[in-house]
Protein backbone atom coordinates (compact mmCIF):
# COMPACT_ATOMS: atom_id res chain seq x y z
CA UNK A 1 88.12 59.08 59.79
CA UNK A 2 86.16 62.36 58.44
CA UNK A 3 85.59 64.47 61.15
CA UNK A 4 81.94 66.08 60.92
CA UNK A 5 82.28 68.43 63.53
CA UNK A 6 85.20 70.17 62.25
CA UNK A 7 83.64 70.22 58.82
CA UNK A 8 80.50 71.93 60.27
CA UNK A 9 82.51 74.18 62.82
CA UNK A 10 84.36 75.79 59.23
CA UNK A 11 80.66 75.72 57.35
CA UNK A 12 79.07 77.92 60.08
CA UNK A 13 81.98 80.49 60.50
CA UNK A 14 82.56 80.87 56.93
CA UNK A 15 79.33 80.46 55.74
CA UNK A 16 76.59 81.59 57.91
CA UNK A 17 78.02 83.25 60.78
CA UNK A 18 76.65 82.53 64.11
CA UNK A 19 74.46 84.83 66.30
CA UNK A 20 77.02 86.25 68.74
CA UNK A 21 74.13 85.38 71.27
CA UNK A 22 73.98 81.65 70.49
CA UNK A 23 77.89 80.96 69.83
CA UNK A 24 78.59 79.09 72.76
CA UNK A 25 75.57 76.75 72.20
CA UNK A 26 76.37 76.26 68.88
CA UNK A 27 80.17 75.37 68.99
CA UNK A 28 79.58 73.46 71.77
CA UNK A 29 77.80 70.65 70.24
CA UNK A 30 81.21 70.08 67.81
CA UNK A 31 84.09 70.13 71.00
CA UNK A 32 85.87 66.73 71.88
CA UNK A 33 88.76 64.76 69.80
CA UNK A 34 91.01 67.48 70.06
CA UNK A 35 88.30 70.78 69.87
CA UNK A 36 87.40 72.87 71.73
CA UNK A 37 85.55 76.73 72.49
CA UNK A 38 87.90 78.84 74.29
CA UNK A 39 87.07 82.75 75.63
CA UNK A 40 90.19 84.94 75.92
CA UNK A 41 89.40 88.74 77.88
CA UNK A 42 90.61 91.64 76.14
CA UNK A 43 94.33 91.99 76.05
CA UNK A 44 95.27 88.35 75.40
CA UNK A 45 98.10 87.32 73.37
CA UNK A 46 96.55 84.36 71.97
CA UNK A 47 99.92 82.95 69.97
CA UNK A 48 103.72 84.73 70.18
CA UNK A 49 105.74 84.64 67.18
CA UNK A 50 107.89 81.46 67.19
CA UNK A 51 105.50 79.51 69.41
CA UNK A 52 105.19 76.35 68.29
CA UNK A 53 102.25 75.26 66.05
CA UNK A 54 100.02 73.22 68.15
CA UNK A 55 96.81 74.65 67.44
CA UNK A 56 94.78 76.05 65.37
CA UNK A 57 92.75 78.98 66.25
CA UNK A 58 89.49 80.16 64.52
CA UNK A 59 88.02 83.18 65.92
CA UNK A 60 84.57 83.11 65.98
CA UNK A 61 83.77 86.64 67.72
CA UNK A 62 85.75 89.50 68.72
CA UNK A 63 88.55 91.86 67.06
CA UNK A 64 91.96 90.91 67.15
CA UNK A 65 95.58 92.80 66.11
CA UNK A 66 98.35 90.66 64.23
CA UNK A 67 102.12 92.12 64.83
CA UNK A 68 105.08 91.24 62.84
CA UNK A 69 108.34 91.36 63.82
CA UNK A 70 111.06 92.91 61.80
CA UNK A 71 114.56 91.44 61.52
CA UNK A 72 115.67 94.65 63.05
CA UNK A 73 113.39 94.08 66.35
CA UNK A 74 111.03 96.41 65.06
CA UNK A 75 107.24 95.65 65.75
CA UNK A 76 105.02 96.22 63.33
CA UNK A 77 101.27 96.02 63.16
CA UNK A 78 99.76 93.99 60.53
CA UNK A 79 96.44 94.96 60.79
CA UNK A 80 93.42 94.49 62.89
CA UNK A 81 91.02 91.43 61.82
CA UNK A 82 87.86 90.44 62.49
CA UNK A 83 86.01 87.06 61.99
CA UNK A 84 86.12 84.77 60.22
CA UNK A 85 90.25 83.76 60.83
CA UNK A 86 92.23 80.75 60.85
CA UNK A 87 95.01 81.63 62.56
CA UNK A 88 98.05 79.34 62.20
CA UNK A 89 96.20 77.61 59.38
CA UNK A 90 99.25 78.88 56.79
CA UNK A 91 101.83 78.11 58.79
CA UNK A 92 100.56 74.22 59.04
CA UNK A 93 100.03 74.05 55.57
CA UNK A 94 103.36 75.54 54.96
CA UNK A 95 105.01 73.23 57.09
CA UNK A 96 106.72 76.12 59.23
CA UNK A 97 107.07 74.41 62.98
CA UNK A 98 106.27 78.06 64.35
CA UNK A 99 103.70 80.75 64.24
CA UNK A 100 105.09 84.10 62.73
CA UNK A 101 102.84 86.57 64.23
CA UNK A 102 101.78 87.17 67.41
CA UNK A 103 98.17 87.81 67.80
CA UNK A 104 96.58 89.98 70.47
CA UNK A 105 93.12 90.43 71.38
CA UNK A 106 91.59 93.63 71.24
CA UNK A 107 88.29 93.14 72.92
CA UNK A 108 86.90 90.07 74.47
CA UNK A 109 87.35 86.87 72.01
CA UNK A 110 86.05 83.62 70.91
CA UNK A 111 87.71 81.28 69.04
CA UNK A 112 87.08 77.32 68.21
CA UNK A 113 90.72 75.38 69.20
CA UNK A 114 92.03 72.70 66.83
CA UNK A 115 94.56 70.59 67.66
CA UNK A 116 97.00 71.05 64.56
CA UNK A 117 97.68 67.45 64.34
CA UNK A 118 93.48 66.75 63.83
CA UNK A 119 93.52 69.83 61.27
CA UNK A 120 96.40 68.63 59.40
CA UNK A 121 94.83 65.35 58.99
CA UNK A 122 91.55 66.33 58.13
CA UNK A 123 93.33 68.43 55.12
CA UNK A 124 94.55 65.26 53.72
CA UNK A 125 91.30 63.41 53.41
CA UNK A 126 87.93 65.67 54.26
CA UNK A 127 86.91 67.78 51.39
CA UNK A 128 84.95 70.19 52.85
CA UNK A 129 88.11 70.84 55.30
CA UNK A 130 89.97 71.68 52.56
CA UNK A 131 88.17 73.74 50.59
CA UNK A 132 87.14 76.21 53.70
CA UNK A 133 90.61 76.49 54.40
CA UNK A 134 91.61 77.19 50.72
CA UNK A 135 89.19 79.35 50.31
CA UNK A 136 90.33 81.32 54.19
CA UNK A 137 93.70 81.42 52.32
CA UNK A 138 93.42 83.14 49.41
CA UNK A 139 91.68 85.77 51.00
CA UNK A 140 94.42 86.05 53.34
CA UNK A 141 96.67 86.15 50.84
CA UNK A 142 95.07 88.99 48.83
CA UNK A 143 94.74 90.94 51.79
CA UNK A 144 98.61 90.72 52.15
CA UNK A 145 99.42 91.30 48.69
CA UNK A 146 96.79 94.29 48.86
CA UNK A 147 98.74 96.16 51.59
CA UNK A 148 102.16 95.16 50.09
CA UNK A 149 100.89 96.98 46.57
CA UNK A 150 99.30 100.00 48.98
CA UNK A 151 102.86 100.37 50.64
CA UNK A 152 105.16 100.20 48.11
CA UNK A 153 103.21 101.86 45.10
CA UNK A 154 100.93 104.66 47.46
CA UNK A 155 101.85 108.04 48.93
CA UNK A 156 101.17 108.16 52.64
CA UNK A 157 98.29 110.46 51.58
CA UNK A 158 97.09 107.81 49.51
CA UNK A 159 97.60 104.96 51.96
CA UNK A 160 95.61 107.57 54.69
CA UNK A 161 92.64 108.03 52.32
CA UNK A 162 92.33 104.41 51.51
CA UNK A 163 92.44 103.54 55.25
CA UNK A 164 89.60 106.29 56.05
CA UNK A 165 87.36 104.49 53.15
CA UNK A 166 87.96 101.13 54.38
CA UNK A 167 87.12 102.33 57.87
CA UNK A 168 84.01 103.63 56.47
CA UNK A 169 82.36 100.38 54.95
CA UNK A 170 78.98 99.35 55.95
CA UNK A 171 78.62 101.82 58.52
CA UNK A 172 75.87 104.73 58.90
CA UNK A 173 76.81 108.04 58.36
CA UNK A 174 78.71 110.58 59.65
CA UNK A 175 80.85 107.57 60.47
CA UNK A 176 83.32 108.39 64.08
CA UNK A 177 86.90 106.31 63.46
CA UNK A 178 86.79 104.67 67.02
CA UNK A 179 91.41 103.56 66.20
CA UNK A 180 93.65 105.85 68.28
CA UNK A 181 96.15 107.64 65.77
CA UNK A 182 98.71 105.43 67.27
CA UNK A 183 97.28 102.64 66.62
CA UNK A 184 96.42 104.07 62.80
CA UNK A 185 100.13 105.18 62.39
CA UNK A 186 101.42 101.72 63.38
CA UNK A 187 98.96 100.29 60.97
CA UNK A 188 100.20 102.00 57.50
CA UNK A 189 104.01 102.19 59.04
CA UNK A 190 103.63 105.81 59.35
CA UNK A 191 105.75 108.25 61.29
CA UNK A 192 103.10 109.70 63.94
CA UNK A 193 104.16 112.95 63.60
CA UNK A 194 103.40 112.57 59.50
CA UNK A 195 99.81 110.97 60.34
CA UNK A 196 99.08 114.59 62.25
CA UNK A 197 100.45 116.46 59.33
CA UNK A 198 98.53 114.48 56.48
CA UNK A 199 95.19 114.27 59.06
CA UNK A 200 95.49 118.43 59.02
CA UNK A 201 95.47 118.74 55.63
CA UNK A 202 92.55 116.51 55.12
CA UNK A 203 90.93 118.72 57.96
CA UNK A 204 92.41 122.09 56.34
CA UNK A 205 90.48 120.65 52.91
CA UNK A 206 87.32 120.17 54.52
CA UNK A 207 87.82 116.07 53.74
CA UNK A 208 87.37 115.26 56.86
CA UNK A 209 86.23 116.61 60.77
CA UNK A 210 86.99 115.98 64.39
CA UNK A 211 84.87 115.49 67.26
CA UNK A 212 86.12 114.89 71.35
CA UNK A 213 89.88 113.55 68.96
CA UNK A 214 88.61 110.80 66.33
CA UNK A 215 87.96 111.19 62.79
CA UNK A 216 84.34 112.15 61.86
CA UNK A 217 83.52 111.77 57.89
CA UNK A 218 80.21 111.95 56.17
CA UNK A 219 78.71 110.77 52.86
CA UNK A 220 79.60 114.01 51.11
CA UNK A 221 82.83 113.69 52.51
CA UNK A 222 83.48 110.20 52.11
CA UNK A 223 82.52 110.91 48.21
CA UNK A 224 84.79 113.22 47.64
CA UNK A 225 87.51 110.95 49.45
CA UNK A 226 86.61 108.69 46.90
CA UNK A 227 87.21 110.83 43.73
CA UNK A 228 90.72 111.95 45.20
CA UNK A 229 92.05 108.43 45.74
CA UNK A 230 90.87 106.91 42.32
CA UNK A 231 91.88 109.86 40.39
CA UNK A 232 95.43 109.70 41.46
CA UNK A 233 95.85 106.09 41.49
């Protein structure tokens, strides 16, 4: 049997998202048969690497961090995401029996529950299903490839720049980077020590300021941050 509510659940994350105010109301309505809203405080770890794939998690509100585990025992941040995600969604339709990131929440969460067996099955015979989570994955999969290309074929001045305009998107300026410079090291793979060095330089160049610690950029700024990363790519 289609399942509706599952169908509409994916419509209004990916498609219209829902007014932070009204998200419990709205998700509500589509819980039962194996769904259901869950809140998680910050400083949840939602899934652990090599926990088996039971279900699927969609955040709906909130800002999460994704760490990957190296072979050598090394943890490495992935990244920090924001809605909409699908988080175990690959590793269902890649048939892996276990999740390969774990997935931490950085501020208070919510996220719409699947069971994986429902989600699986809804793949196989409810359009709509599909196509949401096609679409989910090829924009997860650029986003990987993106930061592979950035890593392997950027200097870690490069890779810093990039990061700063990214940071920068849709927000009013002089924009104030709110990500500790731990957490911004662990996020390009960057020696901390380096991060201070290349931030310095930036500062020394009059590409970027400080204020009270954080990173403070405006448009002129954020312009000429521009010019130097294109120019050299």
């Amino acid at each position: 049997m289609i399942d509706t509510q599952l169908a509409a659940a994916l419509r209004s994350v990916m498609d219209s998202p829902t007014d932070h105010k009204l998200l419990g109301e709205t998700f509500a309505q589509w819980e039962g048969a194996g769904k259901r809203l869950v809140r998680y405080p910050e400083g949840k770890v939602v899934i652990r690497t090599e926990d088996p794939i039971e279900r699927i998690h969609i955040l709906l509100d909130g800002k999460c961090q994704v760490l990957n585990h190296g072979s050598d025992g090394k943890v490495v941040m992935a990244g920090n995401v924001l809605p909409p995600q699908i988080f175990g969604l690959y590793e269902l339709v890649a048939k892996l029996p276990q999740h390969t990131a774990d997935v931490q929440t950085q501020t208070d969460c919510i996220f719409f529950s699947v069971s994986a067996r429902v989600y699986a099955q809804q793949l196989t015979i409810n359009t709509e299903v599909a196509s949401y989570s096609v679409s989910f994955l090829a924009t997860f999969i650029h986003r990987l490839l993106d930061r592979s290309d950035r890593m392997t074929l950027h200097t870690d001045r490069q890779n810093l720049v990039w990061y700063i305009l990214e940071s920068c998107k849709k927000q009013k300026f002089p924009v104030v980077l709110p990500v500790e410079k731990e957490t911004m090291a662990a996020e390009l793979n960057m020696n901390l020590r380096t991060l201070y060095r290349k931030l310095a330089k930036l500062r020394h160049e009059g590409l970027v300021d400080s204020r009270k610690g954080k990173i403070e950029i405006d448009s002129q700024q954020y312009r000429a941050l521009q010019r130097q990363l294109y120019e050299n790519i």
